[in-house]
C-alpha atoms as a PDB file:
ATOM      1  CA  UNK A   1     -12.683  -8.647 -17.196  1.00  0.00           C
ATOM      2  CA  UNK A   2     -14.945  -7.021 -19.569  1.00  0.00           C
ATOM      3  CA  UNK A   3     -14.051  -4.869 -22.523  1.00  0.00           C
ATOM      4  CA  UNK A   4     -15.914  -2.020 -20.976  1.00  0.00           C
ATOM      5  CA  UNK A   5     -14.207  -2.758 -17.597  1.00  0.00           C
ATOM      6  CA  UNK A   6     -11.187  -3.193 -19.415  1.00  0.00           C
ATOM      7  CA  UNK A   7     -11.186   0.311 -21.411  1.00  0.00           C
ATOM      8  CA  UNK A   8     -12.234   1.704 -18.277  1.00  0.00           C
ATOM      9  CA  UNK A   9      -8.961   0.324 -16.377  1.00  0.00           C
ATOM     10  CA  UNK A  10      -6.523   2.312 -19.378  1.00  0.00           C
ATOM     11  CA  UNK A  11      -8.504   5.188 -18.807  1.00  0.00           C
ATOM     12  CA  UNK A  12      -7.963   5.677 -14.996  1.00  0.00           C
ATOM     13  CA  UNK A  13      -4.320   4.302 -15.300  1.00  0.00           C
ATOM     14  CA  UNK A  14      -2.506   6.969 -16.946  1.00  0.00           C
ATOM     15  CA  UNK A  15      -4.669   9.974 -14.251  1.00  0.00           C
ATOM     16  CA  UNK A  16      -3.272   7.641 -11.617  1.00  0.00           C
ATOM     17  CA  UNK A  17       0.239   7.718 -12.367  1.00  0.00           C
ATOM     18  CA  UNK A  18      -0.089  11.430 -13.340  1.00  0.00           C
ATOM     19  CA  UNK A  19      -1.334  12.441 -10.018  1.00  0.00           C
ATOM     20  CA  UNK A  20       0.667  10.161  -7.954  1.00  0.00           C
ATOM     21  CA  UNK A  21       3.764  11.210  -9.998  1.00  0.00           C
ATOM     22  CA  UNK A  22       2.655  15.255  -9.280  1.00  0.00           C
ATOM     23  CA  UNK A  23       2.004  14.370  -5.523  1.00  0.00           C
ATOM     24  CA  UNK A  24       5.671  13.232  -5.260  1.00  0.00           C
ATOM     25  CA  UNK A  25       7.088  15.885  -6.943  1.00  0.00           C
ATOM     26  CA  UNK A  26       5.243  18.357  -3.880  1.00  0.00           C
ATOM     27  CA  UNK A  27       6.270  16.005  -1.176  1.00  0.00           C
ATOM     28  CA  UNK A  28       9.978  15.722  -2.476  1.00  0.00           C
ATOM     29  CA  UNK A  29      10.030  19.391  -1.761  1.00  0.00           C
ATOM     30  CA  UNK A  30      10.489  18.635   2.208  1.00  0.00           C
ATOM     31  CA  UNK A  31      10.126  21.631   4.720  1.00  0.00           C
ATOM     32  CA  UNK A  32      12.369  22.132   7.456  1.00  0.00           C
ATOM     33  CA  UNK A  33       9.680  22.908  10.089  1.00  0.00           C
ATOM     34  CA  UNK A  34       6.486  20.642  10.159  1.00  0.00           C
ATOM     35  CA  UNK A  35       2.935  21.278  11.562  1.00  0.00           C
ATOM     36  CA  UNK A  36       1.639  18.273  13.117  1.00  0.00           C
ATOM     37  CA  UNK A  37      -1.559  16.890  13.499  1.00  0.00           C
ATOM     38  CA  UNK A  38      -2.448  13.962  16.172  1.00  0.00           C
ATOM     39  CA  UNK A  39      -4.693  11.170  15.090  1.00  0.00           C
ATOM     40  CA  UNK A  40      -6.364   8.206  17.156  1.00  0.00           C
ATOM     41  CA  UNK A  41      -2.722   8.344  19.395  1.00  0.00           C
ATOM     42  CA  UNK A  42       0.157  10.801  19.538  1.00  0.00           C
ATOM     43  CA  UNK A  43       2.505   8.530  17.582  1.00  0.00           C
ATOM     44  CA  UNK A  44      -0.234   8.432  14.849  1.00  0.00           C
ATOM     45  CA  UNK A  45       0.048  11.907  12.751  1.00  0.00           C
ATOM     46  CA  UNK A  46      -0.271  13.701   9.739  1.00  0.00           C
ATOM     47  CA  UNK A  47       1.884  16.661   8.696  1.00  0.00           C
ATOM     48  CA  UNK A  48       0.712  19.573   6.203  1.00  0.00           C
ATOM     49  CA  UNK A  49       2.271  17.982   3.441  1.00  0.00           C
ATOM     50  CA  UNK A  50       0.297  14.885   3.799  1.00  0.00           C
ATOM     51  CA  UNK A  51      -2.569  17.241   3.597  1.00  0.00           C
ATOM     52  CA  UNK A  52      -1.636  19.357   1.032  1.00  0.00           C
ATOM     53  CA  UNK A  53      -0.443  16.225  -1.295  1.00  0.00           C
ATOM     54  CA  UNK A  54      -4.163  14.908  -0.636  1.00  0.00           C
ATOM     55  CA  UNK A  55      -5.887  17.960  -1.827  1.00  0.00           C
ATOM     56  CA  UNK A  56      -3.317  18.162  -4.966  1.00  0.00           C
ATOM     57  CA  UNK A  57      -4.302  14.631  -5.703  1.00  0.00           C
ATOM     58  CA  UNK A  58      -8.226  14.798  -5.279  1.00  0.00           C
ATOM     59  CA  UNK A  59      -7.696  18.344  -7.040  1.00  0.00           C
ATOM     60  CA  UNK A  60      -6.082  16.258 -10.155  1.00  0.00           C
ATOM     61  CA  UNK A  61      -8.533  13.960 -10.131  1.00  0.00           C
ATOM     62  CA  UNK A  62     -11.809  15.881 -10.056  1.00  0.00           C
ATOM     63  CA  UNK A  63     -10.382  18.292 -12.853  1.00  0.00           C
ATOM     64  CA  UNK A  64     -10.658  15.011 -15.265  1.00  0.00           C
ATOM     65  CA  UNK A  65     -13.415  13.084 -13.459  1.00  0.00           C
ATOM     66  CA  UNK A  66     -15.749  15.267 -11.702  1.00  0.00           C
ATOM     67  CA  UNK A  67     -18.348  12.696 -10.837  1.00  0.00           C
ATOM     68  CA  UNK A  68     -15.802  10.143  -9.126  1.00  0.00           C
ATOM     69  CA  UNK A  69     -15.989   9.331  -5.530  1.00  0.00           C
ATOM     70  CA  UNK A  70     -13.274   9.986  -3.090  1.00  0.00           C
ATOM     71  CA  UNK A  71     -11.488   7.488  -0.198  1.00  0.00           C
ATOM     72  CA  UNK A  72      -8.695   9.513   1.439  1.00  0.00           C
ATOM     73  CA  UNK A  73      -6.780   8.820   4.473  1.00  0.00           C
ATOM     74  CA  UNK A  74      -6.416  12.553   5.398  1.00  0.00           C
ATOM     75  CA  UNK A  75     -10.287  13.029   5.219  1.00  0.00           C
ATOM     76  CA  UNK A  76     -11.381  13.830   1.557  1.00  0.00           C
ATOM     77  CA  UNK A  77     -14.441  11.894   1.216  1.00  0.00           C
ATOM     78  CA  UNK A  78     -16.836  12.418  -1.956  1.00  0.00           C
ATOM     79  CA  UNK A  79     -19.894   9.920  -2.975  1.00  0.00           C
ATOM     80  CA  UNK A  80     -19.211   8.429  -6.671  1.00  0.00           C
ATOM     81  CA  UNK A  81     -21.901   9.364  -9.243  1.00  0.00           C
ATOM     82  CA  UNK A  82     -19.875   7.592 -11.906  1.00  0.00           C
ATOM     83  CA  UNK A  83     -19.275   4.279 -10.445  1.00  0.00           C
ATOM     84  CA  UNK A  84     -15.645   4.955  -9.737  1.00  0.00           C
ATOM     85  CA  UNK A  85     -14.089   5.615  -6.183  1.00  0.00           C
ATOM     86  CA  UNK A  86     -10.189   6.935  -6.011  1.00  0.00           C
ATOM     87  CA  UNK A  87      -8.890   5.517  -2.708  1.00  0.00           C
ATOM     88  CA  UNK A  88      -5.898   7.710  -1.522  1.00  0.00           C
ATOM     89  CA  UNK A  89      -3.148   7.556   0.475  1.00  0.00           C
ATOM     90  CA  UNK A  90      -0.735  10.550   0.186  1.00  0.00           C
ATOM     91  CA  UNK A  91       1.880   9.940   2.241  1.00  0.00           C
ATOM     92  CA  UNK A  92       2.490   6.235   3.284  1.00  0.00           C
ATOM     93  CA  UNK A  93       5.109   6.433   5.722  1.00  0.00           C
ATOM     94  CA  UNK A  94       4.816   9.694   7.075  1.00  0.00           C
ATOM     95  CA  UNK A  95       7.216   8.437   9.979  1.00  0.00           C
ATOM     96  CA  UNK A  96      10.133   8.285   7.805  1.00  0.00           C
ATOM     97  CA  UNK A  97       8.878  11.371   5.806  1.00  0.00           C
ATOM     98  CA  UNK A  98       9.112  13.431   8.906  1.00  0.00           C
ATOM     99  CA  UNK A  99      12.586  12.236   9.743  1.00  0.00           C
ATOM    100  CA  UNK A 100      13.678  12.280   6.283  1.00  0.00           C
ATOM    101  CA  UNK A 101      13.916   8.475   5.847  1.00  0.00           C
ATOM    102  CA  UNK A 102      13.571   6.493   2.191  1.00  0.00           C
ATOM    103  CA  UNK A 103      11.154   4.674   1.405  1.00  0.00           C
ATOM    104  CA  UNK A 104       7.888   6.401   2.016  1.00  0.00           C
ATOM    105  CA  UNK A 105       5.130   6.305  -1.310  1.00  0.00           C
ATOM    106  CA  UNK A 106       2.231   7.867  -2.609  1.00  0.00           C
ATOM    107  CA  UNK A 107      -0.610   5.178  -2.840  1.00  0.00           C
ATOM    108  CA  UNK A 108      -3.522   5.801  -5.233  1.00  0.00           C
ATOM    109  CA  UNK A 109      -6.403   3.355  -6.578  1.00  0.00           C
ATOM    110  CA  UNK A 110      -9.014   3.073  -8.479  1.00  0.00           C
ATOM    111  CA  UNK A 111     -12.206   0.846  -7.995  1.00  0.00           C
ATOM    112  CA  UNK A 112     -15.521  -0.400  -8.628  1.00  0.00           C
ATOM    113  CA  UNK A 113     -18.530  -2.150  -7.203  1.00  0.00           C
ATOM    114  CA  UNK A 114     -16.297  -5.129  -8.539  1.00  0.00           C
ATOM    115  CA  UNK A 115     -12.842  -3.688  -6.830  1.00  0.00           C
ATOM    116  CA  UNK A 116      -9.868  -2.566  -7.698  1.00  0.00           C
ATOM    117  CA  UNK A 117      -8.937  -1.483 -10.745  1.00  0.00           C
ATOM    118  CA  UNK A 118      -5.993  -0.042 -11.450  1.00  0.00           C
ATOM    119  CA  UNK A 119      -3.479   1.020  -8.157  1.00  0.00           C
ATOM    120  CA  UNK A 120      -0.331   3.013  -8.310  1.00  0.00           C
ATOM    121  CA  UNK A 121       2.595   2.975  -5.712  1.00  0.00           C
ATOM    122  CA  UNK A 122       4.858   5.919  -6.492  1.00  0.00           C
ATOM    123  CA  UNK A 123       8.198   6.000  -3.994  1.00  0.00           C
ATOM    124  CA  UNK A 124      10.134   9.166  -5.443  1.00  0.00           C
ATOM    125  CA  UNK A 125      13.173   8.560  -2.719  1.00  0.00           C
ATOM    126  CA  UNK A 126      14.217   5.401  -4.359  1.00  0.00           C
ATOM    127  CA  UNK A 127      13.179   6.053  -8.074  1.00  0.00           C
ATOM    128  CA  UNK A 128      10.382   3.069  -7.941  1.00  0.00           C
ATOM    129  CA  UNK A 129       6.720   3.581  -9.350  1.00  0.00           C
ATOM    130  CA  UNK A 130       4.739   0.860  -9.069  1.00  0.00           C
ATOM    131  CA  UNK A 131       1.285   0.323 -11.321  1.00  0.00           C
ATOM    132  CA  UNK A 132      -1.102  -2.416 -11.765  1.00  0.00           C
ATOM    133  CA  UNK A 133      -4.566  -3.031 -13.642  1.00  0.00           C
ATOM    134  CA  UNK A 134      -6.797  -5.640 -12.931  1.00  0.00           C
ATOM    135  CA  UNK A 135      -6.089  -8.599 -15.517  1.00  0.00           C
ATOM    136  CA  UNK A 136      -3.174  -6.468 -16.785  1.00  0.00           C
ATOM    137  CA  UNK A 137      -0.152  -7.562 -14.376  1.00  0.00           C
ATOM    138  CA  UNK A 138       2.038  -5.580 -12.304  1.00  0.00           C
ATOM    139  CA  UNK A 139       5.230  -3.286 -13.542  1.00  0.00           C
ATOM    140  CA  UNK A 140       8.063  -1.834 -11.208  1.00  0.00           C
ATOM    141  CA  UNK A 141       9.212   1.250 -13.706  1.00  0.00           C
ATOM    142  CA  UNK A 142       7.273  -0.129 -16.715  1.00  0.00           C
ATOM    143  CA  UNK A 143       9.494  -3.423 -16.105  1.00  0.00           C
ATOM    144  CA  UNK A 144       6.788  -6.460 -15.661  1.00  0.00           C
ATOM    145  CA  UNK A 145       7.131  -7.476 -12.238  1.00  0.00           C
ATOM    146  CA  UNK A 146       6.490 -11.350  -9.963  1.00  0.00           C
ATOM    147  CA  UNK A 147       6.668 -12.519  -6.839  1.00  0.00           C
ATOM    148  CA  UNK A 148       8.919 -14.921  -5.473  1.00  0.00           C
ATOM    149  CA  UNK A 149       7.702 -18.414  -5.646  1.00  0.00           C
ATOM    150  CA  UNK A 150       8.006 -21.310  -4.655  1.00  0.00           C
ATOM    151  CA  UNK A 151       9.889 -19.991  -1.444  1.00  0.00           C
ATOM    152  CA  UNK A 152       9.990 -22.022   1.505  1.00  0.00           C
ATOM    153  CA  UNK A 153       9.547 -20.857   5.157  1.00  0.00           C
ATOM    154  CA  UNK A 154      13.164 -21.659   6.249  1.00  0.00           C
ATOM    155  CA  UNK A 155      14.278 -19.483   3.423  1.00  0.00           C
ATOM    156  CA  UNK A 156      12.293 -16.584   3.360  1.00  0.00           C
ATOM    157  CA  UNK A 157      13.288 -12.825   3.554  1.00  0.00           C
ATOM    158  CA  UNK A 158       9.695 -11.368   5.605  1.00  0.00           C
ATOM    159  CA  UNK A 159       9.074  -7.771   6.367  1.00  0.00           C
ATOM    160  CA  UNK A 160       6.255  -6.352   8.529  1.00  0.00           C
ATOM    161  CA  UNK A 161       5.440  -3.113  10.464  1.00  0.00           C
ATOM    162  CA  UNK A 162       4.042  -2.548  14.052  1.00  0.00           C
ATOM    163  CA  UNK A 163       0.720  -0.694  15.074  1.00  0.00           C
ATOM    164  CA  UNK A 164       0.622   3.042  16.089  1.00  0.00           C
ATOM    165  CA  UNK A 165      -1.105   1.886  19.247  1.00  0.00           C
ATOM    166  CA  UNK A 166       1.584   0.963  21.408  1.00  0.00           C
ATOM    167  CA  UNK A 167      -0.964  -2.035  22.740  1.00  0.00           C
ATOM    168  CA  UNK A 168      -1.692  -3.614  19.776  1.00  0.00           C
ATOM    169  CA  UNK A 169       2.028  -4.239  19.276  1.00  0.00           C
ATOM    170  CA  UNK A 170       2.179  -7.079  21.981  1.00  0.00           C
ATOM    171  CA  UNK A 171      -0.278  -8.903  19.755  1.00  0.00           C
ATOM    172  CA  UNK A 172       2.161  -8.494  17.018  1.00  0.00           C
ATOM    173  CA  UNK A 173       4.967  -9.529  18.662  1.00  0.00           C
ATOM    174  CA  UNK A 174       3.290 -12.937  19.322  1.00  0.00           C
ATOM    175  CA  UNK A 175       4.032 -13.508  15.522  1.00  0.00           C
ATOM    176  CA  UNK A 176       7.232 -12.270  15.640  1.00  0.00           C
ATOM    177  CA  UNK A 177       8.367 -14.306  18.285  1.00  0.00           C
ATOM    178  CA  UNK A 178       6.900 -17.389  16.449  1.00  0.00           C
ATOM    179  CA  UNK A 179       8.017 -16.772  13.133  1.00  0.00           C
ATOM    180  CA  UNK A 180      11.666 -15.014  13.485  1.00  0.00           C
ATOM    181  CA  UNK A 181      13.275 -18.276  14.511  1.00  0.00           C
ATOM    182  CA  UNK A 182      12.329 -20.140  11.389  1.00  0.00           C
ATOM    183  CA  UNK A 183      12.761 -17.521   8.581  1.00  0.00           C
ATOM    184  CA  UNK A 184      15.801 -16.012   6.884  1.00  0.00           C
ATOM    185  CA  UNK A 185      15.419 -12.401   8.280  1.00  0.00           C
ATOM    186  CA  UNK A 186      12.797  -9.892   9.344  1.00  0.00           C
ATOM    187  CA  UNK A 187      12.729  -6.272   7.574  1.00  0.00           C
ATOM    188  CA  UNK A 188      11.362  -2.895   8.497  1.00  0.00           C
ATOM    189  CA  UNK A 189      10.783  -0.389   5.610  1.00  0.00           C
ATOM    190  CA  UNK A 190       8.215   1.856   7.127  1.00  0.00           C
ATOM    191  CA  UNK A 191       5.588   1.805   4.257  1.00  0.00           C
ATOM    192  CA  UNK A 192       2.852  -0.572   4.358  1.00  0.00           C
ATOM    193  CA  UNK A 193       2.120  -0.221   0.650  1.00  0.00           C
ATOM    194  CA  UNK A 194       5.713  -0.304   0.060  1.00  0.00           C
ATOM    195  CA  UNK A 195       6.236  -3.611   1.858  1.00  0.00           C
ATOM    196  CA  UNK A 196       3.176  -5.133  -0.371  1.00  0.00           C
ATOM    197  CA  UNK A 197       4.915  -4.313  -3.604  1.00  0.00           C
ATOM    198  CA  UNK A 198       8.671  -5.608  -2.433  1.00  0.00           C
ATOM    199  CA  UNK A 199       6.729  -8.589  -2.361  1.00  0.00           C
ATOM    200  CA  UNK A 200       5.530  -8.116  -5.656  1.00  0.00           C
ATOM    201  CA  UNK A 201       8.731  -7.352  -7.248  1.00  0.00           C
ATOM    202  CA  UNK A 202      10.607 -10.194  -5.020  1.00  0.00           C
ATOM    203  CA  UNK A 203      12.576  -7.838  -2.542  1.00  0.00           C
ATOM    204  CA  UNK A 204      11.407  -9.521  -0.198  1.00  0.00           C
ATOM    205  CA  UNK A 205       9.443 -12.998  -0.325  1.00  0.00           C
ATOM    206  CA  UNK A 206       6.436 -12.220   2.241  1.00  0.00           C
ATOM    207  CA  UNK A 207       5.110  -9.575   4.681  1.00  0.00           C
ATOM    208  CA  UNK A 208       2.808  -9.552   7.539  1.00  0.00           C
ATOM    209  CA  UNK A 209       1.388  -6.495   9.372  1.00  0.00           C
ATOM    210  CA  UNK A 210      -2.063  -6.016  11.594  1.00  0.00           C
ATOM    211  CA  UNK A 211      -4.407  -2.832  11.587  1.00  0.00           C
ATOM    212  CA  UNK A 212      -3.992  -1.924   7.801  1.00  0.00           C
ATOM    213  CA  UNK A 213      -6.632   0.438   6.166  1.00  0.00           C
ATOM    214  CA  UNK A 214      -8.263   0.483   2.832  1.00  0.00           C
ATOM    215  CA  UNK A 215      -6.060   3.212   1.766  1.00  0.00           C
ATOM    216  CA  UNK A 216      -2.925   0.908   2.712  1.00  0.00           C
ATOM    217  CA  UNK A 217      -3.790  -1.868   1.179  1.00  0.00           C
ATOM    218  CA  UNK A 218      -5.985  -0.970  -2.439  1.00  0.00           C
ATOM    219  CA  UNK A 219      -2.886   0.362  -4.612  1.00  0.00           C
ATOM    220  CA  UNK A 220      -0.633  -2.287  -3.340  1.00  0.00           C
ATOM    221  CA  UNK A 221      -2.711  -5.528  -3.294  1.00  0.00           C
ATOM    222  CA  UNK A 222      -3.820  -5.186  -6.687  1.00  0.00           C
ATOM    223  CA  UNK A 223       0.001  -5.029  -7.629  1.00  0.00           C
ATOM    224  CA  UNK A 224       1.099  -7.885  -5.387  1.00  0.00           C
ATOM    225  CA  UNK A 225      -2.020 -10.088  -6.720  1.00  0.00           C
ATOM    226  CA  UNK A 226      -1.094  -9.016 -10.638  1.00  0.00           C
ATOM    227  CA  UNK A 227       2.366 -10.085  -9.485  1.00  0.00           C
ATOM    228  CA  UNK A 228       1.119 -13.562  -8.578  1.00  0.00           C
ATOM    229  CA  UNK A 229       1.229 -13.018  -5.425  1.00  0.00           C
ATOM    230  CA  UNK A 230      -1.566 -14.629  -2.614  1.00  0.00           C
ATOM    231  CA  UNK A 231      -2.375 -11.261  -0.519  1.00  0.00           C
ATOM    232  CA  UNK A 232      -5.430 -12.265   2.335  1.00  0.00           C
ATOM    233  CA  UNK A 233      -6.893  -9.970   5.267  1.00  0.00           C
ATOM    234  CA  UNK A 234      -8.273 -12.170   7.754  1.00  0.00           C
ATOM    235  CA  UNK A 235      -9.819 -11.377  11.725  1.00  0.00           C
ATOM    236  CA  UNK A 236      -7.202 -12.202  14.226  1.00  0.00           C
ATOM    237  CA  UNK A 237      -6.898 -11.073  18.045  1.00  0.00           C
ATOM    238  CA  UNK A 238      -9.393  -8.392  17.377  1.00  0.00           C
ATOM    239  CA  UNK A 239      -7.339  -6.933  14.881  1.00  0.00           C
ATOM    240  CA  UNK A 240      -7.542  -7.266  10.903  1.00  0.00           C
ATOM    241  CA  UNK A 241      -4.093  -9.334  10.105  1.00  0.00           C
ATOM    242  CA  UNK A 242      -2.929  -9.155   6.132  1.00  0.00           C
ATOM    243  CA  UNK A 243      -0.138 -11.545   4.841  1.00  0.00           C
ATOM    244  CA  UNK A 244       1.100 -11.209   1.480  1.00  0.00           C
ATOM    245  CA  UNK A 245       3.443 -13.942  -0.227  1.00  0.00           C
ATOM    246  CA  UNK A 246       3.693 -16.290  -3.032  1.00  0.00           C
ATOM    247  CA  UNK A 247       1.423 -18.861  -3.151  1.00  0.00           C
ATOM    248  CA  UNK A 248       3.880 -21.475  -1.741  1.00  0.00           C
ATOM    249  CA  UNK A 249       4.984 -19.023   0.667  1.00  0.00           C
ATOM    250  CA  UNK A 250       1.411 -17.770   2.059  1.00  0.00           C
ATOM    251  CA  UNK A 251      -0.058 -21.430   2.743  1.00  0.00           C
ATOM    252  CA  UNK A 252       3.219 -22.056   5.456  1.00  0.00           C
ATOM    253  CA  UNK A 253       3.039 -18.072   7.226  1.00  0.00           C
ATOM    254  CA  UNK A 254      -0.781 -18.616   7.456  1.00  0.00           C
ATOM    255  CA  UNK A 255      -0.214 -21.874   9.240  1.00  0.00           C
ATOM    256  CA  UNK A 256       2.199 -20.573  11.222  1.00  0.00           C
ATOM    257  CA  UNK A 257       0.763 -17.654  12.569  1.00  0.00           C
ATOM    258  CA  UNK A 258      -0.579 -18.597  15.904  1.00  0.00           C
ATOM    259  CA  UNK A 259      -4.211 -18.514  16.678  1.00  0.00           C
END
């Protein structure tokens, strides 16, 4: 990384974590009654808060940076004229934010025509905040962080999630059904971007989910890959399958996974 790349990364950190940080102190303030908004299928939705943690987020952002672009999964979308898009996801895990269930996160990166800069994963119901900068390595509450590795397939703790579209998930079950005889256990946290940095912390020692989007994955794959972990997004059944693991780890799920 470049020095200019570099002083660019410790700029954007500290706005990340601020605006992640202020995003989870709105959505910690959980209504009783919630609006909801259908996406691409009923079980896929957004509630107000997701929406209004979005615009607090972009708001924080532009106040600093007015000429950064905008990626959010709620539909803020802005054109960079600075070089740097913010790729947001306010609520990941709105499932278990509308039934009250830990583990949901704030997801917020940073990137360049070169990627990912700096990502932030900010999970106010279990005290965790996540950060990463490219070349910098990855912290769980400004504690350096690693994956698990070597960790063989017989041994490992996996987690994954399951699509929103109910057909998808008999695609997903064919790795399931492959890999949950020959692993340790299978977990279910609800967050995709949590999931990715379990791995990098070593709460669990891989994960595997289909039909993630950019605003899933950029926070949380820069922190698993500053972790040391191997985090890959490859075509599979018409669907975009993502596997994150230590090195050791990744080589036997990928060879596993049927084709």
């Amino acid at each position: 990384m470049t020095p200019e790349t570099s002083r660019l990364a410790s700029e954007l950190l500290p706005l990340a974590r601020t605006v992640a940080q202020a995003a989870g102190q709105l959505l910690m303030q959980r209504p009783t009654h919630f609006d909801l908004t259908e996406k691409s299928v009923a079980i896929d939705f957004a509630t107000q808060m997701d929406k209004k943690a979005e615009a607090l987020i972009v708001e924080g952002i532009l106040a600093t940076r007015p000429d950064d672009g905008i990626i959010g999964e709620e539909g803020a979308s802005r054109e960079s004229k600075s070089g740097v898009t913010w790729v947001i996801d306010p609520v990941d895990g709105t499932v278990n934010y509308f039934y009250g269930i830990p583990g949901w996160a704030v997801s917020i990166a940073a990137k360049d025509e070169n990627g990912t800069l700096v990502g932030v994963v900010h999970s106010p119901t279990v005290n965790s905040t996540w950060h990463a900068s490219k070349g910098g390595g990855a912290f769980l509450n400004n504690v350096k962080i690693a994956c698990n590795n070597p960790v063989d397939l017989n041994r490992a703790l996996l987690s994954s999630g399951f699509a929103y579209d109910v057909k998808n998930r008999i695609e997903q079950l064919k790795i399931v059904n492959v890999l949950l005889p020959q692993i340790r256990d299978l977990r279910r946290i609800g967050s995709a971007a949590a999931d990715i940095c379990h791995v990098a912390t070593g709460l669990v020692d891989g994960y595997f989910e289909t039909g993630l989007f950019e605003w899933d994955l950029a926070a949380a794959e820069l922190i698993a890959r500053e972790a040391g972990a191997t985090v890959t997004t490859r075509p599979w059944h018409g669907l975009n399958l993502t596997v994150a693991a230590g090195p050791h780890l990744s080589e036997a799920l990928n060879a596993q996974i049927p084709q």
